[in-house]
PDB file of N, CA and C in Angstrom:
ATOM      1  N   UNK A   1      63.018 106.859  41.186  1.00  0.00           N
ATOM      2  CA  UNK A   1      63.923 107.955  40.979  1.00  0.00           C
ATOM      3  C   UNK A   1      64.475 108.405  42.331  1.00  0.00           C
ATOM      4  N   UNK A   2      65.913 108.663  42.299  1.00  0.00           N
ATOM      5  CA  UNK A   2      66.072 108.620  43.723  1.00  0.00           C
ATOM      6  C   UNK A   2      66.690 110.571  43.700  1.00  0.00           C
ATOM      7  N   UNK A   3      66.293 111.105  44.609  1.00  0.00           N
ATOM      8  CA  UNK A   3      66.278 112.860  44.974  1.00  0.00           C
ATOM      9  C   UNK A   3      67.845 112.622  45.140  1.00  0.00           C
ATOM     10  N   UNK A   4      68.376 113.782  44.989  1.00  0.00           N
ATOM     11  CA  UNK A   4      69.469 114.335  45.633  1.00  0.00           C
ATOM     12  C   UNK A   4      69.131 115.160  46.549  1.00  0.00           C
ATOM     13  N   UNK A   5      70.017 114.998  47.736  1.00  0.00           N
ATOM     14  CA  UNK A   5      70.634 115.607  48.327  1.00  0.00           C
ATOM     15  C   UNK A   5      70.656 116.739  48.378  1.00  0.00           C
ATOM     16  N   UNK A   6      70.214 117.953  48.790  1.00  0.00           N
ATOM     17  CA  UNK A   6      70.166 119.436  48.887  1.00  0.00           C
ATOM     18  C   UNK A   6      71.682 120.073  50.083  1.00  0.00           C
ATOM     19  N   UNK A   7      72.042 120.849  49.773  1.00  0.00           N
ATOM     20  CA  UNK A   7      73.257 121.701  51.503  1.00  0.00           C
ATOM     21  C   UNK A   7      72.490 121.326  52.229  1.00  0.00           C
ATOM     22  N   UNK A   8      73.211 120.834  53.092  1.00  0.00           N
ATOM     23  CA  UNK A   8      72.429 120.348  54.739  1.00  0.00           C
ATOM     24  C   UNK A   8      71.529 119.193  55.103  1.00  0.00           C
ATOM     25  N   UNK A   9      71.198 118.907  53.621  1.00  0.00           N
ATOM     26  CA  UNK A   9      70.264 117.442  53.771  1.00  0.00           C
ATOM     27  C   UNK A   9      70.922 116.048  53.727  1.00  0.00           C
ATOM     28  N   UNK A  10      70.698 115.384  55.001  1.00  0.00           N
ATOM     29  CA  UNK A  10      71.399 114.424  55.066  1.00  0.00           C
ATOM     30  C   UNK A  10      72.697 114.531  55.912  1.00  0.00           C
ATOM     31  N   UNK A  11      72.949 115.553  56.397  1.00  0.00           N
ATOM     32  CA  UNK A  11      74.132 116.049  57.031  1.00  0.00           C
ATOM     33  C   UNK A  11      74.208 114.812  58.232  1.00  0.00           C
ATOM     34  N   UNK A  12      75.745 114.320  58.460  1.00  0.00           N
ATOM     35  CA  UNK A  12      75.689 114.024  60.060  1.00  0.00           C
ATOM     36  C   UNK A  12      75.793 114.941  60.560  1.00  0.00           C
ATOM     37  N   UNK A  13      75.294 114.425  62.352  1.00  0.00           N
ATOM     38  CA  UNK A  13      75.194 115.441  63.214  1.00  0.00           C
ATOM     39  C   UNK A  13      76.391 114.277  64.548  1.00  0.00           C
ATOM     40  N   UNK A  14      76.493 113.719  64.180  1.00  0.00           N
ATOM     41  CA  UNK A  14      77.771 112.771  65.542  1.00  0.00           C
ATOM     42  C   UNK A  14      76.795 112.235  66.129  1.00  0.00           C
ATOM     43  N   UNK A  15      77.596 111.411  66.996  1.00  0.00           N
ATOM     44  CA  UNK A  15      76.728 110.457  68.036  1.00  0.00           C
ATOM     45  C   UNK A  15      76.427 111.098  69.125  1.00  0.00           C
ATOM     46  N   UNK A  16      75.098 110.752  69.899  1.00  0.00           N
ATOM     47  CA  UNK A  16      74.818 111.751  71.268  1.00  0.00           C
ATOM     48  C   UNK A  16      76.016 111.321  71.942  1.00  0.00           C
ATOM     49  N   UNK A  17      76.337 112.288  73.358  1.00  0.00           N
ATOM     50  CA  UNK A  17      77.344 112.898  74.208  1.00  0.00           C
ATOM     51  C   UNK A  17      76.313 112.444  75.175  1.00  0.00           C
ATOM     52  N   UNK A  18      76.542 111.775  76.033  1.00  0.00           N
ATOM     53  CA  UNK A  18      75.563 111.810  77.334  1.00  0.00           C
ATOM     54  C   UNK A  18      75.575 113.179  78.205  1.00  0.00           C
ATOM     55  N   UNK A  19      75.056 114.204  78.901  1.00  0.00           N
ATOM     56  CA  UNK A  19      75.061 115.515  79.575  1.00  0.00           C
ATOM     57  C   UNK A  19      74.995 116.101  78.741  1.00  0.00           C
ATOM     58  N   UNK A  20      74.920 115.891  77.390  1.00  0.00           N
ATOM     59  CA  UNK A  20      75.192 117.731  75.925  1.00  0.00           C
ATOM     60  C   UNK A  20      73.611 117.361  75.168  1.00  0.00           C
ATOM     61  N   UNK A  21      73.935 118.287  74.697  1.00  0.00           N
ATOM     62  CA  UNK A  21      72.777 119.026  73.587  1.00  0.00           C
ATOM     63  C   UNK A  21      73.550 119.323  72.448  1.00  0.00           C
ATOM     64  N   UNK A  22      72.823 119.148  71.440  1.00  0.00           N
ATOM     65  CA  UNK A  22      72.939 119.735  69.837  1.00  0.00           C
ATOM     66  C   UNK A  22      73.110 121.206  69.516  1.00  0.00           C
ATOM     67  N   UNK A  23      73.883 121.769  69.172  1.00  0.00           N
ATOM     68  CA  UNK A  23      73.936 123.194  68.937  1.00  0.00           C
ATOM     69  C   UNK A  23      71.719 123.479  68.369  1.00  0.00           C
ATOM     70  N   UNK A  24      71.301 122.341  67.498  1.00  0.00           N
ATOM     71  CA  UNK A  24      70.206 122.838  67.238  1.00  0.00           C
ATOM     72  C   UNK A  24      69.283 122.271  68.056  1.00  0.00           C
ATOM     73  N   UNK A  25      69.187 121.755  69.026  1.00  0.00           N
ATOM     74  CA  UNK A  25      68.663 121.486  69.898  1.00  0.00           C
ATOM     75  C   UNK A  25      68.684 122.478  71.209  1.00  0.00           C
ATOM     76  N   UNK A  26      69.391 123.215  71.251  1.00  0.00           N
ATOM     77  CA  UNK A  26      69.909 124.273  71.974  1.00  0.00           C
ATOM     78  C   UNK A  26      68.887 125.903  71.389  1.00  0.00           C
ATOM     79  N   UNK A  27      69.346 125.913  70.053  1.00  0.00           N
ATOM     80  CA  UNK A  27      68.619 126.365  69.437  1.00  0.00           C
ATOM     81  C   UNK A  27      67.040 126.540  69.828  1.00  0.00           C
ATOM     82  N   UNK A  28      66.522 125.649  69.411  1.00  0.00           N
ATOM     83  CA  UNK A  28      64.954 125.049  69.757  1.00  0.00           C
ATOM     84  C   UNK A  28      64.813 125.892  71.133  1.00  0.00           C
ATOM     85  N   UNK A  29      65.828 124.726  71.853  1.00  0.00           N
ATOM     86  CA  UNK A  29      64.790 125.445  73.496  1.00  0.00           C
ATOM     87  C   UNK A  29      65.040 127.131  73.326  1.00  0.00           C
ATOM     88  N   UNK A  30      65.702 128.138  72.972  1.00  0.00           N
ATOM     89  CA  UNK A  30      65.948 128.932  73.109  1.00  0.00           C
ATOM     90  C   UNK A  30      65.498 129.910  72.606  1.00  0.00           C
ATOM     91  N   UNK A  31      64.615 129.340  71.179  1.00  0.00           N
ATOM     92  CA  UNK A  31      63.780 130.126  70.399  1.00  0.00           C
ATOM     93  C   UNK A  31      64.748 131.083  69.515  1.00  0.00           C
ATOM     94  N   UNK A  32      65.780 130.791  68.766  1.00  0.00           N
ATOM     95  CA  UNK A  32      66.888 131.237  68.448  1.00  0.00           C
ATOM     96  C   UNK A  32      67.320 130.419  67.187  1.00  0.00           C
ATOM     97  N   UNK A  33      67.680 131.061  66.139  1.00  0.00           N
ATOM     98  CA  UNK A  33      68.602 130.632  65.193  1.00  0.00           C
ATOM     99  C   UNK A  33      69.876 129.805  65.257  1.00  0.00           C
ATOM    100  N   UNK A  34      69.810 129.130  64.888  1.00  0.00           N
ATOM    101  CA  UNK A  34      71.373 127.879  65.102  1.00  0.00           C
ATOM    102  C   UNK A  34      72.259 129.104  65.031  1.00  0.00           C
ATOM    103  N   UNK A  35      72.560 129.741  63.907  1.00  0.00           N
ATOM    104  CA  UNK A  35      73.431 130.635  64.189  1.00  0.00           C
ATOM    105  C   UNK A  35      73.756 131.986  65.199  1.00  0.00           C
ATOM    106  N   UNK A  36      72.173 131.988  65.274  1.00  0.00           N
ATOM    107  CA  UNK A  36      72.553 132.903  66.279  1.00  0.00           C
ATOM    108  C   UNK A  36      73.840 132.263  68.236  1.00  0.00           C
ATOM    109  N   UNK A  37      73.246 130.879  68.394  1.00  0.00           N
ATOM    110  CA  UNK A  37      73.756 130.085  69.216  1.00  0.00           C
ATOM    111  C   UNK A  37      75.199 129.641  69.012  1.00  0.00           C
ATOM    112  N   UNK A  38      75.258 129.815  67.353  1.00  0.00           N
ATOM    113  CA  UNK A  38      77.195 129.796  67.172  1.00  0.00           C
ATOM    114  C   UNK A  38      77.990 131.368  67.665  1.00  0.00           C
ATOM    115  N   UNK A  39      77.167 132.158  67.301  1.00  0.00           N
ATOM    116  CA  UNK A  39      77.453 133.119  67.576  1.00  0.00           C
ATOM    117  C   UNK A  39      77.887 134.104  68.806  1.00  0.00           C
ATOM    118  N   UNK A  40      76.945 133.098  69.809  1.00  0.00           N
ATOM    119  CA  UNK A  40      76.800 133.370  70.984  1.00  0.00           C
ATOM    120  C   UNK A  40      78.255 132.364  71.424  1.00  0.00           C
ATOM    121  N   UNK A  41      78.565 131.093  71.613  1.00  0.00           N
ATOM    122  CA  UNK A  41      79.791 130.594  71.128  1.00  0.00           C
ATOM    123  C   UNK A  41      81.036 131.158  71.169  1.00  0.00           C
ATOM    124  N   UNK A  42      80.990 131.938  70.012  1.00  0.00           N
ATOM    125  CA  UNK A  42      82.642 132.572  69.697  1.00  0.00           C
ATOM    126  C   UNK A  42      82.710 133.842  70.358  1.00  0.00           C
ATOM    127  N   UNK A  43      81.871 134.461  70.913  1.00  0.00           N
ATOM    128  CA  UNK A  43      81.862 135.629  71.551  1.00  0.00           C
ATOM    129  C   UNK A  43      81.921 135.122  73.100  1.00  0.00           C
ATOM    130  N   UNK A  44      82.141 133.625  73.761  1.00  0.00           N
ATOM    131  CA  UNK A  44      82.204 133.009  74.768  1.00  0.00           C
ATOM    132  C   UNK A  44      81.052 133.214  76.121  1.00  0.00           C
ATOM    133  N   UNK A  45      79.872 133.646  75.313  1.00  0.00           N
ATOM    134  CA  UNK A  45      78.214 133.701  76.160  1.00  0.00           C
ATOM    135  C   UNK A  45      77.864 132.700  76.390  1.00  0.00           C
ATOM    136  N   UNK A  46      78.322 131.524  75.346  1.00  0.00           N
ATOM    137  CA  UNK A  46      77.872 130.071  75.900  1.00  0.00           C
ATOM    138  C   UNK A  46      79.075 129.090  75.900  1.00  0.00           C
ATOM    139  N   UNK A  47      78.953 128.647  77.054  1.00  0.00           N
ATOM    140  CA  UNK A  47      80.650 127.781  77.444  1.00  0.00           C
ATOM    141  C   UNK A  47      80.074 126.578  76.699  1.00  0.00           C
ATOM    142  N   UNK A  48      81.081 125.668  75.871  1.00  0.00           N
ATOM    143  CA  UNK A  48      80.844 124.969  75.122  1.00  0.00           C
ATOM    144  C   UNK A  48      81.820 123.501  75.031  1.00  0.00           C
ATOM    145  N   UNK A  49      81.714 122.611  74.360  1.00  0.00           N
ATOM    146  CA  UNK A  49      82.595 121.178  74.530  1.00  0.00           C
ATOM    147  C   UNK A  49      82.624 121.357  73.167  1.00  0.00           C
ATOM    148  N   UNK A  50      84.121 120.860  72.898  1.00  0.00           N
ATOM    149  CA  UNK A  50      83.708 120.782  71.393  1.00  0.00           C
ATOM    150  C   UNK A  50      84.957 118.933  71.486  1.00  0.00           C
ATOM    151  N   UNK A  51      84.077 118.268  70.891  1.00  0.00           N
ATOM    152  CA  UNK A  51      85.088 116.771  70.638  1.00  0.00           C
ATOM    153  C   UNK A  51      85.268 116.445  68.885  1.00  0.00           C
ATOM    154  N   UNK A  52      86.279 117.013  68.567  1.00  0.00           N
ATOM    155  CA  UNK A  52      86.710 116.635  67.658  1.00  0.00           C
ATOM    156  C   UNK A  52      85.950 118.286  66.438  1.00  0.00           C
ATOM    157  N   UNK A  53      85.170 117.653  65.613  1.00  0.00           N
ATOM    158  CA  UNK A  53      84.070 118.853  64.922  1.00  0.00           C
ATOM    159  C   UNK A  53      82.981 118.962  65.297  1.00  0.00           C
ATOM    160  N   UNK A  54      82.662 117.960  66.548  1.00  0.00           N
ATOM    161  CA  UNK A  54      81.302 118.565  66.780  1.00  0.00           C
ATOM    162  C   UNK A  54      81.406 119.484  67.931  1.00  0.00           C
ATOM    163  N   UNK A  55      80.129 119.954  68.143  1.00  0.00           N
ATOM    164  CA  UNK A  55      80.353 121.412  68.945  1.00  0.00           C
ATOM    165  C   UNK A  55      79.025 120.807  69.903  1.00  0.00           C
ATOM    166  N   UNK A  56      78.770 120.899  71.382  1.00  0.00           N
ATOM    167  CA  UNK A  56      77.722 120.102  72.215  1.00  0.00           C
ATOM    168  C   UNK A  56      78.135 120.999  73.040  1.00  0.00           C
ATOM    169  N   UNK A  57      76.436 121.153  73.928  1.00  0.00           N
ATOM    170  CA  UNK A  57      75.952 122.168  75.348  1.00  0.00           C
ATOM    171  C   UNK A  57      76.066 120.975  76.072  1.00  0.00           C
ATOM    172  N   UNK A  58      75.850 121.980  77.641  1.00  0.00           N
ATOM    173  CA  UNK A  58      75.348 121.787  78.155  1.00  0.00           C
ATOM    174  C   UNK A  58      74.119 121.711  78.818  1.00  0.00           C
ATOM    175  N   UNK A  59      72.922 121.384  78.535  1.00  0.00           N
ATOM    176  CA  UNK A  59      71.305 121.637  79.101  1.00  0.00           C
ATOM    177  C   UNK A  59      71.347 122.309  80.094  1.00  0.00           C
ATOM    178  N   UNK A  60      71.917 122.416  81.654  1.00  0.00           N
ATOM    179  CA  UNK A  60      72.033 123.525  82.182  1.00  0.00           C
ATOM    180  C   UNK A  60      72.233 124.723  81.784  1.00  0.00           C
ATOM    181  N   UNK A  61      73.497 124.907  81.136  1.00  0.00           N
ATOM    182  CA  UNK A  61      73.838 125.831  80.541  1.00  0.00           C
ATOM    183  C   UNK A  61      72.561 127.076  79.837  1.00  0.00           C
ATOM    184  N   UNK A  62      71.976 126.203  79.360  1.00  0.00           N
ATOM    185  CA  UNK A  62      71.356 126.503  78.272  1.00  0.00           C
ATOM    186  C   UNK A  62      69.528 126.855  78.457  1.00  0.00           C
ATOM    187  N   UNK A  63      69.803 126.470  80.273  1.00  0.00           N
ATOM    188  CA  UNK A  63      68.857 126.355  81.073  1.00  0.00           C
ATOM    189  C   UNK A  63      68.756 127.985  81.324  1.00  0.00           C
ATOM    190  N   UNK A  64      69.540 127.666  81.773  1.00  0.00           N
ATOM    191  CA  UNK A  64      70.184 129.276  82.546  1.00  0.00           C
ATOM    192  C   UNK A  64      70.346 130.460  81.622  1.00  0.00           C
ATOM    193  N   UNK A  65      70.812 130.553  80.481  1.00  0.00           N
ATOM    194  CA  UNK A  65      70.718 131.257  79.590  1.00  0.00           C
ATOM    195  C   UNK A  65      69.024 131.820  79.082  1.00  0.00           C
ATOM    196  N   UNK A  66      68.420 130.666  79.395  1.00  0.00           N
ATOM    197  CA  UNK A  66      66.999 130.960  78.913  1.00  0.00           C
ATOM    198  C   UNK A  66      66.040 131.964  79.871  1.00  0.00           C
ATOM    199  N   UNK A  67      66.288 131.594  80.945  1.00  0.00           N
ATOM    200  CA  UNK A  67      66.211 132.855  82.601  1.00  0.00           C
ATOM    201  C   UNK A  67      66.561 134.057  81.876  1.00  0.00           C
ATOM    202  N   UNK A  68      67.629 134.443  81.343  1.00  0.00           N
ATOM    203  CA  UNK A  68      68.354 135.491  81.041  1.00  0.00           C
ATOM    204  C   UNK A  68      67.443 136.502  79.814  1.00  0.00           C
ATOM    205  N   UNK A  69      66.996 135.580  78.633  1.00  0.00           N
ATOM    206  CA  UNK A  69      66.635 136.097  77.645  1.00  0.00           C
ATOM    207  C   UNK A  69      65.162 136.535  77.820  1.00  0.00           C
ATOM    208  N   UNK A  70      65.274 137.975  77.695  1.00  0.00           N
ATOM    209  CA  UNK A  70      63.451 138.705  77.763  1.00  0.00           C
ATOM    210  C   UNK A  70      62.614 137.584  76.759  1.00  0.00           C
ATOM    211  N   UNK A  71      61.372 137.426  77.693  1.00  0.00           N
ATOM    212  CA  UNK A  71      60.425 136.733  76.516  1.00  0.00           C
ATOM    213  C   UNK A  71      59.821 137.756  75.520  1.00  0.00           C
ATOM    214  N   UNK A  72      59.914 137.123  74.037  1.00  0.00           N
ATOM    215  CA  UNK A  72      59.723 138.100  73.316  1.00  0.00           C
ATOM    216  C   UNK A  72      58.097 138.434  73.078  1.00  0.00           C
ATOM    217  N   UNK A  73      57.310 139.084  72.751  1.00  0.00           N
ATOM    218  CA  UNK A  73      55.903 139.177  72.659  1.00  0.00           C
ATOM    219  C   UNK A  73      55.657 138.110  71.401  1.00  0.00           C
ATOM    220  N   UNK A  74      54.160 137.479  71.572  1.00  0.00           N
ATOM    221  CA  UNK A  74      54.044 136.363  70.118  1.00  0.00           C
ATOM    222  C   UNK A  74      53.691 137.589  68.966  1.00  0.00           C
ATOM    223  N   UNK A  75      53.379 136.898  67.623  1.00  0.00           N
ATOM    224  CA  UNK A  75      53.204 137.159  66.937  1.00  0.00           C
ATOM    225  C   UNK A  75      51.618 138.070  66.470  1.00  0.00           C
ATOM    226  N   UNK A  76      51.691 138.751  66.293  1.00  0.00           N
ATOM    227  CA  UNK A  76      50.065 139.524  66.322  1.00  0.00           C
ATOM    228  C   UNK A  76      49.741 140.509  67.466  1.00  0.00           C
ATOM    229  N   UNK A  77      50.557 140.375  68.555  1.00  0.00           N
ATOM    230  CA  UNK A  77      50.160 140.977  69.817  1.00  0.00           C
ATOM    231  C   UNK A  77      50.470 142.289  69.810  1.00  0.00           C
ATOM    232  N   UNK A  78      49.942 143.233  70.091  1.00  0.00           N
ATOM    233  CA  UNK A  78      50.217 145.034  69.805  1.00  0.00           C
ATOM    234  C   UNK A  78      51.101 145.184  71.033  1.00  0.00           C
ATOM    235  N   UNK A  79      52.076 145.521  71.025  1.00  0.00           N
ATOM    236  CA  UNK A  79      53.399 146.117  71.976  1.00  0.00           C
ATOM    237  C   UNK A  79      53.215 147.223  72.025  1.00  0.00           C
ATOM    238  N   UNK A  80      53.025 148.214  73.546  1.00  0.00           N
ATOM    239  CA  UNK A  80      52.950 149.862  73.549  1.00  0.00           C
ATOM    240  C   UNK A  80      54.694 150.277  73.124  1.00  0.00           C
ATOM    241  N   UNK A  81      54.819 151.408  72.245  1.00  0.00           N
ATOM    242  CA  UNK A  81      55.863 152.006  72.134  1.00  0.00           C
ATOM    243  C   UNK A  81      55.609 153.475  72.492  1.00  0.00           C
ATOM    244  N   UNK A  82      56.415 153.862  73.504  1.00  0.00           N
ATOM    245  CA  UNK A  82      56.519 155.248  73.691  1.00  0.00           C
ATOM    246  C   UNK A  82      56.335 155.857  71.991  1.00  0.00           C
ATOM    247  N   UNK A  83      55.850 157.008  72.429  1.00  0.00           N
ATOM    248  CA  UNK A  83      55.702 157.944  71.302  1.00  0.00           C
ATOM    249  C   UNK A  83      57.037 158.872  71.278  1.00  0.00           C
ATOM    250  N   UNK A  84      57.769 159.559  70.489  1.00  0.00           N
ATOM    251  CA  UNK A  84      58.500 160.035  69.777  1.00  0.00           C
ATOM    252  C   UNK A  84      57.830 161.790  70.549  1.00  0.00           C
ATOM    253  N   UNK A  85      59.081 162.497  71.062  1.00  0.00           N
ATOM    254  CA  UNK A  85      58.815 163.686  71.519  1.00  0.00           C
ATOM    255  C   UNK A  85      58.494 164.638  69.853  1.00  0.00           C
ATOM    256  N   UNK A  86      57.882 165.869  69.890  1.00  0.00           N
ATOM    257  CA  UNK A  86      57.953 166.317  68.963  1.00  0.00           C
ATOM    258  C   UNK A  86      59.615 167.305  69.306  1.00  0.00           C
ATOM    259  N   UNK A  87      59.961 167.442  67.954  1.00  0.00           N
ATOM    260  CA  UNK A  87      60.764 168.572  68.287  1.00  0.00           C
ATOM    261  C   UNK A  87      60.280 170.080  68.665  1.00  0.00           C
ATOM    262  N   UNK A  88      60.969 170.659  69.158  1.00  0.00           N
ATOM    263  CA  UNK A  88      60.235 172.050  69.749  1.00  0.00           C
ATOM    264  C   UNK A  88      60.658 172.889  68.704  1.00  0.00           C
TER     265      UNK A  88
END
């Protein structure tokens, strides 16, 4: 019995670009949602190549961007939050 196909399964992704990265490969290193990385994109935070429909980084780029982004605390770890003044 052969499965279908689900949105997104099976998708091409183009042939590698020698110097680029995958929008989701970009993703990955960045700890970030594909979309969030399109997003970043059209708002021109990440300079981008685009050949034809595909859309490819640069690994520097993307290097450097990662310097930029606060590391976020893992999962489980108690973060101090200031307390909330009372009102007077």
């Amino acid at each position: 019995m052969t499965r279908k196909k689900g949105r997104g399964q099976g998708r091409r992704r183009g042939p590698a670009v020698p110097g680029t990265i995958r929008v989701h490969e970009a993703a990955e290193r960045l700890g970030v949602h594909e979309n969030t990385v399109y997003a970043w994109i059209e708002t021109g935070r990440i300079p981008y190549v685009r050949l034809g429909r595909m859309v490819r980084l640069r690994p520097s780029v993307v290097d450097a961007l990662i310097e930029e982004i606060p590391a976020a605390p893992a999962r489980g770890v108690a973060v101090d939050v200031p307390a909330r003044k009372a009102d007077a």
